[in-house]
N, C-alpha and C. Protein backbone atom coordinates (compact mmCIF):
# COMPACT_ATOMS: atom_id res chain seq x y z
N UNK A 1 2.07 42.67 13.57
CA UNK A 1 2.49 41.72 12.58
C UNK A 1 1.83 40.38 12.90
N UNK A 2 1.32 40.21 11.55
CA UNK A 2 0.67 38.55 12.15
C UNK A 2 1.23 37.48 10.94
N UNK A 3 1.28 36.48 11.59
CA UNK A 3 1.59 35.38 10.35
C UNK A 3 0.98 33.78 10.08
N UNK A 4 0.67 33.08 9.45
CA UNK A 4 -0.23 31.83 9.27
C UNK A 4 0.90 30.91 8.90
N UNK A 5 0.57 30.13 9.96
CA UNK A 5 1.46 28.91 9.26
C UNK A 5 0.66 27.60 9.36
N UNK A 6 0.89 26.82 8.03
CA UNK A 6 0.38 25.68 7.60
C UNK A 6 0.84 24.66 7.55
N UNK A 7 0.77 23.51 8.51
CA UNK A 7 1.07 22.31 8.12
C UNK A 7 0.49 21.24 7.57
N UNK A 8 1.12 20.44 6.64
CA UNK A 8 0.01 19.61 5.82
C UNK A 8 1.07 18.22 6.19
N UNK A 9 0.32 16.82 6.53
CA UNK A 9 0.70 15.56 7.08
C UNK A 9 -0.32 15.47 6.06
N UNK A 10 0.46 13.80 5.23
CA UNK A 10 -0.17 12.97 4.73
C UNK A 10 0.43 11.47 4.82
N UNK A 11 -0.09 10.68 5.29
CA UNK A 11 1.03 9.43 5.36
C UNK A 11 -0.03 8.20 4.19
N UNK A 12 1.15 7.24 3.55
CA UNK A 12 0.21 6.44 2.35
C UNK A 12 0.01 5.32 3.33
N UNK A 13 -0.95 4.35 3.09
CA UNK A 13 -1.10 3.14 3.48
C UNK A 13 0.40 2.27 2.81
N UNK A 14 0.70 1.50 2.97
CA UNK A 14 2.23 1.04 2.74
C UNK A 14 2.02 -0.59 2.89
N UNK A 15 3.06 -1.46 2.03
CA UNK A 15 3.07 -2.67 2.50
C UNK A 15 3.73 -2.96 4.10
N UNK A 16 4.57 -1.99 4.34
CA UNK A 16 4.98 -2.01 5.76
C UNK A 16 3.55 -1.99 6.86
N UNK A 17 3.08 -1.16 6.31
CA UNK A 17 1.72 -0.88 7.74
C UNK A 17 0.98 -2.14 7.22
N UNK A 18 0.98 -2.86 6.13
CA UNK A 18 0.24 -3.49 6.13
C UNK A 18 0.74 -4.68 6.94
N UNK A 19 2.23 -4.98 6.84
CA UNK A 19 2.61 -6.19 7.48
C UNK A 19 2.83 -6.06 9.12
N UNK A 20 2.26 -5.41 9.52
CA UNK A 20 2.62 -4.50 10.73
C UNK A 20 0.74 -5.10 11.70
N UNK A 21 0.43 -4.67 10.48
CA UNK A 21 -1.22 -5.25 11.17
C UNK A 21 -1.14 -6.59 10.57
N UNK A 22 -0.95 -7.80 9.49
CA UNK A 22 -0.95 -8.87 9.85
C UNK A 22 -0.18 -9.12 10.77
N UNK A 23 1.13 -9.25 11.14
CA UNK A 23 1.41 -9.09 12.34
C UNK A 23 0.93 -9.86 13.34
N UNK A 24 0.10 -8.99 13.64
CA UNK A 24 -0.34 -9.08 14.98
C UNK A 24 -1.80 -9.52 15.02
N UNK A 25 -2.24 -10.29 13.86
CA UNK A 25 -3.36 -11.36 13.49
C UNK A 25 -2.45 -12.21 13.69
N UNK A 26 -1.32 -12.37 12.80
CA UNK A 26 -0.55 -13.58 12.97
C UNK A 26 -0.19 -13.75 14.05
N UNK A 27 0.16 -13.39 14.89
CA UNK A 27 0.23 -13.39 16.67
C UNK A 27 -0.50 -14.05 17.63
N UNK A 28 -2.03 -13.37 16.68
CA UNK A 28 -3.83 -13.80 17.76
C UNK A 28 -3.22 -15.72 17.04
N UNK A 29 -2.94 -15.54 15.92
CA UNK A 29 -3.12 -17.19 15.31
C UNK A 29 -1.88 -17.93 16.28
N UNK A 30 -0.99 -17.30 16.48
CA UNK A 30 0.29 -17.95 16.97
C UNK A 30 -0.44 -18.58 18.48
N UNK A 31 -0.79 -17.43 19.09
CA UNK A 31 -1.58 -17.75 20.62
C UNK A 31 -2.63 -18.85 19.96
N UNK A 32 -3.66 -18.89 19.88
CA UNK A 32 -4.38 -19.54 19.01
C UNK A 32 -3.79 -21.21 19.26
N UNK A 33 -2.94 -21.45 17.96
CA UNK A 33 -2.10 -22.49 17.81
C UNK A 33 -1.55 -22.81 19.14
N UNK A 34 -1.20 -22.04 19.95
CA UNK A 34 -0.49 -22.71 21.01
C UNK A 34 -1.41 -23.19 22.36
N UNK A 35 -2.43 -22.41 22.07
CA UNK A 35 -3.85 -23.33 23.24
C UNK A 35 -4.62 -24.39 22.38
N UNK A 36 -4.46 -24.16 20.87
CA UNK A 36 -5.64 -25.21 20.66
C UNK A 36 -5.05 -26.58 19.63
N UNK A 37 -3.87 -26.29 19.09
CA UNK A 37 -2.83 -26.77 17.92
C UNK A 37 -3.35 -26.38 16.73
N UNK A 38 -3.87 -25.54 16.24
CA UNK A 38 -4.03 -25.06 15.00
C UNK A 38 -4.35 -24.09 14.85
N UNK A 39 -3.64 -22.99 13.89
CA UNK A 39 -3.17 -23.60 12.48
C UNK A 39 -1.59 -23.73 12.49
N UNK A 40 -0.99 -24.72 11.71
CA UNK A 40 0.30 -24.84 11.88
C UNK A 40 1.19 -23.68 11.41
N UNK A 41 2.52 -23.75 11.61
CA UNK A 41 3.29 -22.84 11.24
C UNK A 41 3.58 -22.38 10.33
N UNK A 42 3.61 -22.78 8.94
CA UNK A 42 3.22 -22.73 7.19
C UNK A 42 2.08 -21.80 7.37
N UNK A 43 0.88 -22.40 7.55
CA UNK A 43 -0.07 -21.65 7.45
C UNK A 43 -0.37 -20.86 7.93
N UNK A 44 0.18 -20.03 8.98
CA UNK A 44 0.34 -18.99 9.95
C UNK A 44 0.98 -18.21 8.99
N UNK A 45 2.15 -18.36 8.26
CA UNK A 45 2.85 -17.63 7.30
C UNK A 45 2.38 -17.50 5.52
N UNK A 46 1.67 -18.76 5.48
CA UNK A 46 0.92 -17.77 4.35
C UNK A 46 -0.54 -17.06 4.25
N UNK A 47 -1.09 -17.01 5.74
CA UNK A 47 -2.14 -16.69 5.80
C UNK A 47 -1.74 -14.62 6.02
N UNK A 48 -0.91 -14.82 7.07
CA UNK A 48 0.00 -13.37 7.13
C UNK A 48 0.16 -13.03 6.03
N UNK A 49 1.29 -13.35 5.07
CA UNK A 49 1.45 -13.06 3.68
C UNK A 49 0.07 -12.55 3.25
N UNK A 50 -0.34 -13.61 3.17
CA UNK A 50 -1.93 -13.04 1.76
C UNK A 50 -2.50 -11.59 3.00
N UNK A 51 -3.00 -11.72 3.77
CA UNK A 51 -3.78 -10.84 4.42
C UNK A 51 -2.54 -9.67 4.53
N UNK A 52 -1.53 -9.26 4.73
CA UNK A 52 -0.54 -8.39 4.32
C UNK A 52 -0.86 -7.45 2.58
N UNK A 53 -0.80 -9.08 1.88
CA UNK A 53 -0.39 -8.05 0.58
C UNK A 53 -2.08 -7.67 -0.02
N UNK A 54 -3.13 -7.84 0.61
CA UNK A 54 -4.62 -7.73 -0.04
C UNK A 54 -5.05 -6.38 1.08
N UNK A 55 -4.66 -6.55 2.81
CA UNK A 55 -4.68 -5.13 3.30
C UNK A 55 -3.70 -3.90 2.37
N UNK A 56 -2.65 -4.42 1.89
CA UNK A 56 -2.03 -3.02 1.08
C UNK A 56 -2.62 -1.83 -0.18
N UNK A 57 -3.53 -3.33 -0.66
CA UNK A 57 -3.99 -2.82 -1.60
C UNK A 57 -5.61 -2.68 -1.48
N UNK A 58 -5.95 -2.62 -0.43
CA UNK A 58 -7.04 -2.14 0.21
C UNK A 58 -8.55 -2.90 -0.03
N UNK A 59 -8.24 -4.27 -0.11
CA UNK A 59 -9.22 -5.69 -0.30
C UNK A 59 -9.53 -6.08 1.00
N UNK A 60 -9.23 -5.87 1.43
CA UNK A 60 -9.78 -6.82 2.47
C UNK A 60 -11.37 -5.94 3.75
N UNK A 61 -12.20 -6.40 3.49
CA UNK A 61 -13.54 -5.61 4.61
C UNK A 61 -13.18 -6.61 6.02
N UNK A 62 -13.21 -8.07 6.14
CA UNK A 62 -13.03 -8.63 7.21
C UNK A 62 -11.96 -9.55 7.10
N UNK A 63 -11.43 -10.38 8.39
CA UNK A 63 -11.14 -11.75 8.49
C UNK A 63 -11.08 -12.37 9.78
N UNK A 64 -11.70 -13.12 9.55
CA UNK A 64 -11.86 -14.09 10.60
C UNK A 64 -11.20 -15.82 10.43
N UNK A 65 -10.74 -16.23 11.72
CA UNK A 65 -10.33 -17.64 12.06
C UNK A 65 -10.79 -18.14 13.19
N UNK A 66 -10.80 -19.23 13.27
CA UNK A 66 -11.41 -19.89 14.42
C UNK A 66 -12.20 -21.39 14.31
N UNK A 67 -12.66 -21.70 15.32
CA UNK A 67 -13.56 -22.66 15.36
C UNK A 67 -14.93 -23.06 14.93
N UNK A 68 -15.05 -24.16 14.16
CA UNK A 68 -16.42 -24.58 13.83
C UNK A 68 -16.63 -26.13 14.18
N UNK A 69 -18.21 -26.51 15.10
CA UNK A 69 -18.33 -27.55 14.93
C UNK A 69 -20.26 -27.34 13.88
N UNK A 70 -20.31 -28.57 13.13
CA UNK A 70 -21.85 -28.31 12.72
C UNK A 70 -22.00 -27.35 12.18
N UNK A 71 -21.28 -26.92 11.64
CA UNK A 71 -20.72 -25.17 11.04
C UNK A 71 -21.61 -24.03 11.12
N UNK A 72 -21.45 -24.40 13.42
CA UNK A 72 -21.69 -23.36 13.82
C UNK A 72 -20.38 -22.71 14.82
N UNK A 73 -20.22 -21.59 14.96
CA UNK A 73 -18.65 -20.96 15.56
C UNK A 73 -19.00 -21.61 16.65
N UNK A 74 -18.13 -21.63 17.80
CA UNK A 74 -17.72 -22.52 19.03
C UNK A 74 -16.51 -21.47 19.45
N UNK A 75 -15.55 -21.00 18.70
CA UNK A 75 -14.60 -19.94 19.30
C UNK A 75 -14.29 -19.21 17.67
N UNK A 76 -14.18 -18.17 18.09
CA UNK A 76 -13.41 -17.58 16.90
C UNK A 76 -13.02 -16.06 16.60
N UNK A 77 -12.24 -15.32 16.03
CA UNK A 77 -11.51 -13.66 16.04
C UNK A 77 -11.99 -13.33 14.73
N UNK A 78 -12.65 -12.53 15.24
CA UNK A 78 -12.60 -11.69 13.27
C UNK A 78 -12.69 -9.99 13.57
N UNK A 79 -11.53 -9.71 12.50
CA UNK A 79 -11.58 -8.29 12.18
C UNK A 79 -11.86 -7.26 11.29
N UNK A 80 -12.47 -6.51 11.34
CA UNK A 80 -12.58 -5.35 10.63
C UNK A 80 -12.05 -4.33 10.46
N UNK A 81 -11.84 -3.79 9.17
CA UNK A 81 -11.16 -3.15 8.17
C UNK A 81 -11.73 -1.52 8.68
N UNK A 82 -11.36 -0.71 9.42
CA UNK A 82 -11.87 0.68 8.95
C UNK A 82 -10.23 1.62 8.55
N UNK A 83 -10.74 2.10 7.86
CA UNK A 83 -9.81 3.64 6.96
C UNK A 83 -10.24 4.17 7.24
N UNK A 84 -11.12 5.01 8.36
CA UNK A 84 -11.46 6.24 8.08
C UNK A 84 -10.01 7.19 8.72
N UNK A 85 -8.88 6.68 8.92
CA UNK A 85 -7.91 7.36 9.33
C UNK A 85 -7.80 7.93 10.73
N UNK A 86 -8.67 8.01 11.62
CA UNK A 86 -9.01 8.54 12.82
C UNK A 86 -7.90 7.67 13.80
N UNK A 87 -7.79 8.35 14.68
CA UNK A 87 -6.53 8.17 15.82
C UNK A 87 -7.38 7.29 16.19
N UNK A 88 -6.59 6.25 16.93
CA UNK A 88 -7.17 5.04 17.56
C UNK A 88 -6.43 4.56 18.37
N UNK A 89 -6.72 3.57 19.45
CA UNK A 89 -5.67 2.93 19.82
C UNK A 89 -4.78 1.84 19.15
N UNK A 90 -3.40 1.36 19.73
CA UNK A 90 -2.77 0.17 19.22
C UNK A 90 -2.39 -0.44 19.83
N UNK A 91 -2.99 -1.69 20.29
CA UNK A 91 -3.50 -2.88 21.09
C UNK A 91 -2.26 -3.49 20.81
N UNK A 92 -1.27 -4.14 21.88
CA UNK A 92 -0.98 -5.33 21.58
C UNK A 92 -1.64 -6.50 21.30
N UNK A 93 -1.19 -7.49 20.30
CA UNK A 93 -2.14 -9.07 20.45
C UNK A 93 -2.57 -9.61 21.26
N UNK A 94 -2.88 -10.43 21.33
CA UNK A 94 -3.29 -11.03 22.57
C UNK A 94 -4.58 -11.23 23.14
N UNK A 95 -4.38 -12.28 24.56
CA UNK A 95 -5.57 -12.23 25.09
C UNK A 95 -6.98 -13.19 24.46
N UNK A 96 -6.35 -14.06 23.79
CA UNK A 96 -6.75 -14.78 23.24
C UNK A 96 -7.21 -16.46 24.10
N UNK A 97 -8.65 -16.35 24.53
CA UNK A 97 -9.46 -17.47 25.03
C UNK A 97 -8.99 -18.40 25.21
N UNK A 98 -8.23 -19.12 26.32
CA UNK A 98 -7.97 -20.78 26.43
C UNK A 98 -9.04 -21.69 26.61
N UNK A 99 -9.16 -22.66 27.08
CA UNK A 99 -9.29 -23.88 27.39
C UNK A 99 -11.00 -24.19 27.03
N UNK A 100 -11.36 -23.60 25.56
CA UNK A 100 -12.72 -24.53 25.25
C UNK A 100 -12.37 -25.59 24.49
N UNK A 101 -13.16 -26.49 24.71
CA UNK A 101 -13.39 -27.49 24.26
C UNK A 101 -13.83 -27.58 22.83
N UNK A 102 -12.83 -27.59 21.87
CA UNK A 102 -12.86 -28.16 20.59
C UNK A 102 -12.86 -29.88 19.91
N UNK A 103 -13.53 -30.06 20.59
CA UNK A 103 -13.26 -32.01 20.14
C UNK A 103 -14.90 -31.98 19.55
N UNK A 104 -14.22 -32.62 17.56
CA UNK A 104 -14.81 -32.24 17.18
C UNK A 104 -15.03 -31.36 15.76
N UNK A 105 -14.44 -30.44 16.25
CA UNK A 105 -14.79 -29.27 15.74
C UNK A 105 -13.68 -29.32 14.12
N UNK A 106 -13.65 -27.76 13.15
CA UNK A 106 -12.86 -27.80 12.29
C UNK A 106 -12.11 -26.38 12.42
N UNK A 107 -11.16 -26.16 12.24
CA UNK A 107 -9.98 -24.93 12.20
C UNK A 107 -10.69 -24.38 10.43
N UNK A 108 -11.01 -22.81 11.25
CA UNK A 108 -11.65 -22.46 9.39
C UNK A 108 -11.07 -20.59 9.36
N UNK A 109 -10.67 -20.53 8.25
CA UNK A 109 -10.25 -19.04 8.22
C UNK A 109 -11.13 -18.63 7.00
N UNK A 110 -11.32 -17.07 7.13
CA UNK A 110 -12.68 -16.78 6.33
C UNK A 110 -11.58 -15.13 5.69
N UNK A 111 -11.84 -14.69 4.47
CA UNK A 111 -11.44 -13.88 4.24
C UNK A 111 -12.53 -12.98 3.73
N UNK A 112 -12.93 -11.88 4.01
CA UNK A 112 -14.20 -10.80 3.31
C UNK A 112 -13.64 -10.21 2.60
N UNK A 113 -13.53 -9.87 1.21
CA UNK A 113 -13.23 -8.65 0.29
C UNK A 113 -13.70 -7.81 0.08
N UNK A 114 -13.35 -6.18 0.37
CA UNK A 114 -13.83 -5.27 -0.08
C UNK A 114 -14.69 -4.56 -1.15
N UNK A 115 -15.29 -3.40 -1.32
CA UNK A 115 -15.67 -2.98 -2.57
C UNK A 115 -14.40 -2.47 -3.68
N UNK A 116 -13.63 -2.77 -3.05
CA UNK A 116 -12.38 -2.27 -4.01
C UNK A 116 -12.07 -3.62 -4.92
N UNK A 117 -12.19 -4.75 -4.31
CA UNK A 117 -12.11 -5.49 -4.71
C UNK A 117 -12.81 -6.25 -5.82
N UNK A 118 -13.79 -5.76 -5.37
CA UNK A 118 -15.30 -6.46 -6.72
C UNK A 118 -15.23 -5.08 -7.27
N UNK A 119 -14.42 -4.23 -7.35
CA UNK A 119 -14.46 -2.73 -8.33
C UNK A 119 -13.40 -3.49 -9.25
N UNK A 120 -12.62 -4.44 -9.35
CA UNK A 120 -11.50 -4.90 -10.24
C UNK A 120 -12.18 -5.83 -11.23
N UNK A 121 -11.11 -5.79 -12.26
CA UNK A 121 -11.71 -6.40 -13.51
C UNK A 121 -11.43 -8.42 -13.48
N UNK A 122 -12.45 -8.68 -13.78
CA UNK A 122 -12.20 -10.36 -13.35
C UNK A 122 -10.79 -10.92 -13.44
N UNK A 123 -10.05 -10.05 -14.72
CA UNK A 123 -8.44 -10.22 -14.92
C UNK A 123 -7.13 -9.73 -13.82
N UNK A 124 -7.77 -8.58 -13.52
CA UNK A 124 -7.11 -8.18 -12.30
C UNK A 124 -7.51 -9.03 -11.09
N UNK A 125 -8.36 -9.43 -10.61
CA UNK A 125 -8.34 -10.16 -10.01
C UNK A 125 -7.71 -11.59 -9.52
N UNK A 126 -7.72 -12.24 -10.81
CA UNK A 126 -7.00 -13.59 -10.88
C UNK A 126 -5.59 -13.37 -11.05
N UNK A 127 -4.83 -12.42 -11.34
CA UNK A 127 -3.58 -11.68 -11.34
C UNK A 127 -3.37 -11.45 -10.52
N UNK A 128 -3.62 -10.97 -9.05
CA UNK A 128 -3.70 -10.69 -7.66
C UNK A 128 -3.84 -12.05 -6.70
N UNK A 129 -5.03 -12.79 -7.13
CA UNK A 129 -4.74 -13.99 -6.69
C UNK A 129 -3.58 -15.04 -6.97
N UNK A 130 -3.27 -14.72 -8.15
CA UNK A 130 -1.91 -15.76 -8.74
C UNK A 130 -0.73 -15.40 -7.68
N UNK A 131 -0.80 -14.12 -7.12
CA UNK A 131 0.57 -14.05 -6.29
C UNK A 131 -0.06 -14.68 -5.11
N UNK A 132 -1.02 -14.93 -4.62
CA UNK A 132 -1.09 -15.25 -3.22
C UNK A 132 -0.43 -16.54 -2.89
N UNK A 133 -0.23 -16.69 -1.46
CA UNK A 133 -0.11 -18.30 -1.09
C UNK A 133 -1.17 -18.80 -0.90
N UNK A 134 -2.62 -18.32 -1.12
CA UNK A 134 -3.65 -19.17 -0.60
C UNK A 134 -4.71 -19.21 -1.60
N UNK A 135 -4.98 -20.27 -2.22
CA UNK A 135 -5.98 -20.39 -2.62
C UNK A 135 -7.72 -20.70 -2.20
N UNK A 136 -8.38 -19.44 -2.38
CA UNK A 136 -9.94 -19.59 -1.23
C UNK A 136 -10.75 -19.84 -2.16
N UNK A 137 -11.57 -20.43 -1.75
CA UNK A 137 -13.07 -20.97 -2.05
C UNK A 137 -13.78 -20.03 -1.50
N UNK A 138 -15.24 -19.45 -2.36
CA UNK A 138 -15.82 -18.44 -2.14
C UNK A 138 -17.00 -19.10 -1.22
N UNK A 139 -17.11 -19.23 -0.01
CA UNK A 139 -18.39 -19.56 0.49
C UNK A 139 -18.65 -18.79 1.88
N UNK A 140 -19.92 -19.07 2.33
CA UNK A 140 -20.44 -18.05 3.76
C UNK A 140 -19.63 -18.64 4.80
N UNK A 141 -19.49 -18.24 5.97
CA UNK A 141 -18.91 -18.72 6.74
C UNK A 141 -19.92 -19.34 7.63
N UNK A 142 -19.42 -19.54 9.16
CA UNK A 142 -20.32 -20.53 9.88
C UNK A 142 -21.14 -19.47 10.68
N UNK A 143 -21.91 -20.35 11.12
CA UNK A 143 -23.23 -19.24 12.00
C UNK A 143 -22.31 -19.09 13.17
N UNK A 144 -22.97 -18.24 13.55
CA UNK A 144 -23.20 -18.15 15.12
C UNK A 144 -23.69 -19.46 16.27
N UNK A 145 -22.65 -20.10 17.33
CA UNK A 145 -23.16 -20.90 17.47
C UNK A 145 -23.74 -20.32 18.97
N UNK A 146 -23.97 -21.25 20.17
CA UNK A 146 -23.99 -21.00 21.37
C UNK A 146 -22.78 -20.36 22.36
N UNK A 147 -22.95 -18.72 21.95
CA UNK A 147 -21.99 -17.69 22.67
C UNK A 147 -22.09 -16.14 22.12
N UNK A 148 -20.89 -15.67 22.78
CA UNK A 148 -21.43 -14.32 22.38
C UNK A 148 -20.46 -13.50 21.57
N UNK A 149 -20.53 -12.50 21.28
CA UNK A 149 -19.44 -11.69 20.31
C UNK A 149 -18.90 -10.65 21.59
N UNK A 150 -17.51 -10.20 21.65
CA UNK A 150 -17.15 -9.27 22.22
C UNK A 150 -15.65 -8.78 21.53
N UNK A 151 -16.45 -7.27 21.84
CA UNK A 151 -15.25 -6.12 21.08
C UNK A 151 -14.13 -6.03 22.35
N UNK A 152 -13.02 -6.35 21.61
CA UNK A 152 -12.05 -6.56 22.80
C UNK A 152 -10.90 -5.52 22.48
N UNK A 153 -10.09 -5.96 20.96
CA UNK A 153 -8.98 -4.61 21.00
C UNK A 153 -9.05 -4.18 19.76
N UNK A 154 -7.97 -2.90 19.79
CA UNK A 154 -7.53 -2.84 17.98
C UNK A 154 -6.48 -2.70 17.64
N UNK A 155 -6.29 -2.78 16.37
CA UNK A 155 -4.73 -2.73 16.02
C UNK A 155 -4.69 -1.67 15.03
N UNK A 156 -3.78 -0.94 14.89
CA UNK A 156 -3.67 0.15 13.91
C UNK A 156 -2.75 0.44 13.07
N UNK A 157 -2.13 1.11 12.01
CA UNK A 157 -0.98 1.52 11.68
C UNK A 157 -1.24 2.05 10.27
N UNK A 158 -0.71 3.04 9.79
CA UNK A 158 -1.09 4.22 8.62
C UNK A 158 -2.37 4.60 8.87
N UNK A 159 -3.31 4.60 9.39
CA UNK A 159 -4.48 5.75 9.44
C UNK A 159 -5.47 4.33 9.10
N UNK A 160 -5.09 3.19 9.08
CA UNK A 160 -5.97 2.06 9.19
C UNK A 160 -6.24 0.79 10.33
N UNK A 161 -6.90 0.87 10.81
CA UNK A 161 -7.57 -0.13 11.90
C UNK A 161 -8.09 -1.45 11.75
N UNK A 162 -7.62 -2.23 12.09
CA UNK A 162 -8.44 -3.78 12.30
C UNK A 162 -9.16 -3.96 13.95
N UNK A 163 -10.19 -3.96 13.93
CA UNK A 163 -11.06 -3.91 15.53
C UNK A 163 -11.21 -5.29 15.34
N UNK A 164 -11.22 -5.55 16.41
CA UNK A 164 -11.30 -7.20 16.59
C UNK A 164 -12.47 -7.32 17.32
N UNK A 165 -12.87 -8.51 17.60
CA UNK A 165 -14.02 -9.06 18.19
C UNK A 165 -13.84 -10.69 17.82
N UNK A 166 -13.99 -11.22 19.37
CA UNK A 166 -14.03 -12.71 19.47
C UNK A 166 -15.31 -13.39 19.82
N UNK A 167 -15.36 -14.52 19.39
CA UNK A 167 -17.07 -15.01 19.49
C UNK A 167 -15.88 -16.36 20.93
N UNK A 168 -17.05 -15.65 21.80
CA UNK A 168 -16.98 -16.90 22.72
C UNK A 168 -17.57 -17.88 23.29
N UNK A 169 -17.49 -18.82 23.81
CA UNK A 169 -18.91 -19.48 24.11
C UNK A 169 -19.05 -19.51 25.24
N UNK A 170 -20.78 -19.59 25.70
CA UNK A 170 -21.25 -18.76 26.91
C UNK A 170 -20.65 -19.88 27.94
């Protein structure tokens, strides 16, 4: 006697997993704020918010915050978006660079949108933005200044990943 058994797992991306990985951006920002004084506490909470409700609905390719002087980076975290669902690790926050020298410089957060996103109709779009707390200006972000990029952790939750990488200076 033989018998087959099948199990089928499917889990959805969720506003929970999504607030689960801002989170713990909002965390890197909290550390952040507390070595360098910015960004304040408002903006810690609507930057979470927006990056919450635009990961749910599957907008977001990067984001990055951090430092610019000459609007070139000097310190800064940015993460990337993968779905491919694959087991990964789940990093606590943290670990976030003290004591460079920002005098000077400007506190800048950068948001990348997906192809899902430029797949929406200019109406849907501004409908999506109307709920946010943040209103962005579409421009490039800052170069690369004097330092280096390093892949440090990730964060995970529903079958989606934010890998981080901090630009530090040498």
């Amino acid at each position: 006697m033989s018998f087959t058994m099948t199990r089928t797992a499917s889990e959805s991306f969720t506003l929970t997993h999504a607030k689960i990985l801002a989170s713990k951006v909002t965390a890197d920002m909290r550390r952040c704020q507390q070595n360098y004084g910015k960004p304040s506490d408002s903006e810690i909470n609507d930057y979470g918010t927006e990056l919450a409700l635009l990961l749910r609905d599957g907008y977001v390719d990067a984001y990055e915050f951090g430092f610019s002087r000459d609007d070139a980076r000097i310190l800064s975290w940015r993460y990337s978006v993968d779905a491919s669902g694959q087991i990964t690790t789940n990093d606590r926050p943290g670990g976030v660079i003290a004591g460079v020298n920002i005098s000077g410089a400007w506190f800048f957060n950068q948001l990348t949108r997906s192809t899902a996103w430029e797949k929406l109709t200019s109406a849907t779009q501004e409908s999506v933005t109307a709920g946010l707390p943040i209103r962005r200006v579409t421009k490039s972000g800052p170069r690369d200044g004097a330092g280096k990029w390093v892949y440090d952790l990730n964060y995970s939750s529903g079958g989606v990943t934010l890998g981080r990488k901090a630009f530090q200076p040498l």
